[in-house]
C-alpha atoms as a PDB file:
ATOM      1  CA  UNK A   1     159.417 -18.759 204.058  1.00  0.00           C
ATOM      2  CA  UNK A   2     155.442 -18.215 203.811  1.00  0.00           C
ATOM      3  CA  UNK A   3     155.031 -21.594 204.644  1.00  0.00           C
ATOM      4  CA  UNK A   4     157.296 -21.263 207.905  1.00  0.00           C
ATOM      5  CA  UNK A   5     155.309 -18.302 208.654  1.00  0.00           C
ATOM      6  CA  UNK A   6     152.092 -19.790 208.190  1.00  0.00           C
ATOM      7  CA  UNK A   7     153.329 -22.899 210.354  1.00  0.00           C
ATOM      8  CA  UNK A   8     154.274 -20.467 213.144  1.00  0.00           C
ATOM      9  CA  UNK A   9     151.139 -18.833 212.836  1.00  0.00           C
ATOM     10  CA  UNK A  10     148.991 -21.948 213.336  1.00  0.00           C
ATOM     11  CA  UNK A  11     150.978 -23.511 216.099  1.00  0.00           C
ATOM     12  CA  UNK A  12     151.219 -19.853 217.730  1.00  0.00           C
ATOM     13  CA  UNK A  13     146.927 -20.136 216.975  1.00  0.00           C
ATOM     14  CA  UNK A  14     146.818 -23.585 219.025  1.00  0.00           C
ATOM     15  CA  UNK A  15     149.027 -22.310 222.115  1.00  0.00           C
ATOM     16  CA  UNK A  16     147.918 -18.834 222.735  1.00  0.00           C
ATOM     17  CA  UNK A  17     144.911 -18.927 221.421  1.00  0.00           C
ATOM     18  CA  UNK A  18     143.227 -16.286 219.499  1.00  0.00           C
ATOM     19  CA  UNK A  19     140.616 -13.570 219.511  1.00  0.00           C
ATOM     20  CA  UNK A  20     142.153 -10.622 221.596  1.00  0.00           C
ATOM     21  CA  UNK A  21     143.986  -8.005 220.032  1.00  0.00           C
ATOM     22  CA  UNK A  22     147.067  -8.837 222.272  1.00  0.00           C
ATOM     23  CA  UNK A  23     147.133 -12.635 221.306  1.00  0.00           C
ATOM     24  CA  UNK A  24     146.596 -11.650 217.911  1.00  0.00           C
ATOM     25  CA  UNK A  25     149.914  -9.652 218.022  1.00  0.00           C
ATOM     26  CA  UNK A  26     151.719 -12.469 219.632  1.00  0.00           C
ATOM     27  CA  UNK A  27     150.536 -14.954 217.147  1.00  0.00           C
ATOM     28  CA  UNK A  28     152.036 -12.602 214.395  1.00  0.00           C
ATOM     29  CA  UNK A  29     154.540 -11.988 216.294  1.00  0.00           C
ATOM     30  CA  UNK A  30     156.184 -15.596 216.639  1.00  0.00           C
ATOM     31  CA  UNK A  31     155.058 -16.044 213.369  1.00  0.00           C
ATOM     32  CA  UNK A  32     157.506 -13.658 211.699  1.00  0.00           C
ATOM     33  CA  UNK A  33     160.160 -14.636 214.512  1.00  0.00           C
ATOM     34  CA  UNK A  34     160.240 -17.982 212.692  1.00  0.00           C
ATOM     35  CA  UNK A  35     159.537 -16.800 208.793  1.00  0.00           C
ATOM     36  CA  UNK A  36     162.292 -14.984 209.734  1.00  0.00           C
ATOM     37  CA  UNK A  37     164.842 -18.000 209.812  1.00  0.00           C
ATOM     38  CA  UNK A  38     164.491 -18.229 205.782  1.00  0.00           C
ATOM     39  CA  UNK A  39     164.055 -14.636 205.199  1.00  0.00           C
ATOM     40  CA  UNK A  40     167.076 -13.255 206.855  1.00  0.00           C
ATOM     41  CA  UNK A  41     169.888 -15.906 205.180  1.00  0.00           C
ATOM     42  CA  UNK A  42     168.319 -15.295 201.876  1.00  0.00           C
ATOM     43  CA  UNK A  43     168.352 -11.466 201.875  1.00  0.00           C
ATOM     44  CA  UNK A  44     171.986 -11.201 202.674  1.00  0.00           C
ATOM     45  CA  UNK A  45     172.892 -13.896 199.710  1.00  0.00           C
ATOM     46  CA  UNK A  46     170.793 -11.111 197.508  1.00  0.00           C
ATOM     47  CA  UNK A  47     172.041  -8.089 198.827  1.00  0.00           C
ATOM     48  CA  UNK A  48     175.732  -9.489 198.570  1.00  0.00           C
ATOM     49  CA  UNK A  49     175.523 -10.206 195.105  1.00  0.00           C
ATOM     50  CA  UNK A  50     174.160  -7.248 193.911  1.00  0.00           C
ATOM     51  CA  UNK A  51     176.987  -5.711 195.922  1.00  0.00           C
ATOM     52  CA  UNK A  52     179.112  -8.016 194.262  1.00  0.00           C
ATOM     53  CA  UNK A  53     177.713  -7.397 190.903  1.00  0.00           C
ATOM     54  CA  UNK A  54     178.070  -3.667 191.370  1.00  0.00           C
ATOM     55  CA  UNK A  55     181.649  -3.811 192.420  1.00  0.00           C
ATOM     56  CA  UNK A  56     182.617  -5.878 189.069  1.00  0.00           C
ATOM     57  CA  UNK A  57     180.952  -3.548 186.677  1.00  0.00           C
ATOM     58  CA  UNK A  58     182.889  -0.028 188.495  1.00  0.00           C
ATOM     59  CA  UNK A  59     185.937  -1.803 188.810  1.00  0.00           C
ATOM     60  CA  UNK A  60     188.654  -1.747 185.750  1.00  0.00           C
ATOM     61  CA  UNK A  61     188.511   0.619 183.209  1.00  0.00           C
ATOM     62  CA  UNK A  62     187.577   4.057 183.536  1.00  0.00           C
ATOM     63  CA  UNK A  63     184.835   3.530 181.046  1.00  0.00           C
ATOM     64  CA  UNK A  64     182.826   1.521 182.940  1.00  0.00           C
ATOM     65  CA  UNK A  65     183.017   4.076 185.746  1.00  0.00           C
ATOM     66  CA  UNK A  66     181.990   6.455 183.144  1.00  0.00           C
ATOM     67  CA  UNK A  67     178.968   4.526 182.054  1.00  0.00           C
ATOM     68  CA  UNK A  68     178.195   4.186 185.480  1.00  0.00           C
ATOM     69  CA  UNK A  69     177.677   7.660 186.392  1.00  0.00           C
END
């Protein structure tokens, strides 16, 4: 994903330019935008199992809800 970002950043550089705060913005901007195609998938695969991993533990017996609380 850092790589995507930084691939963005430098194409973003060689389009728009750089030096003024506004193009500056826009080069981070689209930057992110496309950093943004790897970060997005991967956190909901993370959050989901940690969902999923909390959901196993509370479920069954009440002592697991117990040792959860």
């Amino acid at each position: 994903a850092r790589g995507l970002y930084m691939a963005g950043a430098e194409l973003s550089k060689e389009t728009l330019g750089e030096g003024t705060a506004l193009t500056d913005f826009a080069v981070g901007m689209n930057a992110q935008l496309l950093a943004s195609i790897a970060y997005i998938p991967r956190d909901i695969v993370v959050e989901r199992c940690a969902i999923d991993g909390q959901l196993k533990s509370q479920v069954g017996s009440t002592a697991s809800s117990a040792a959860a609380l």
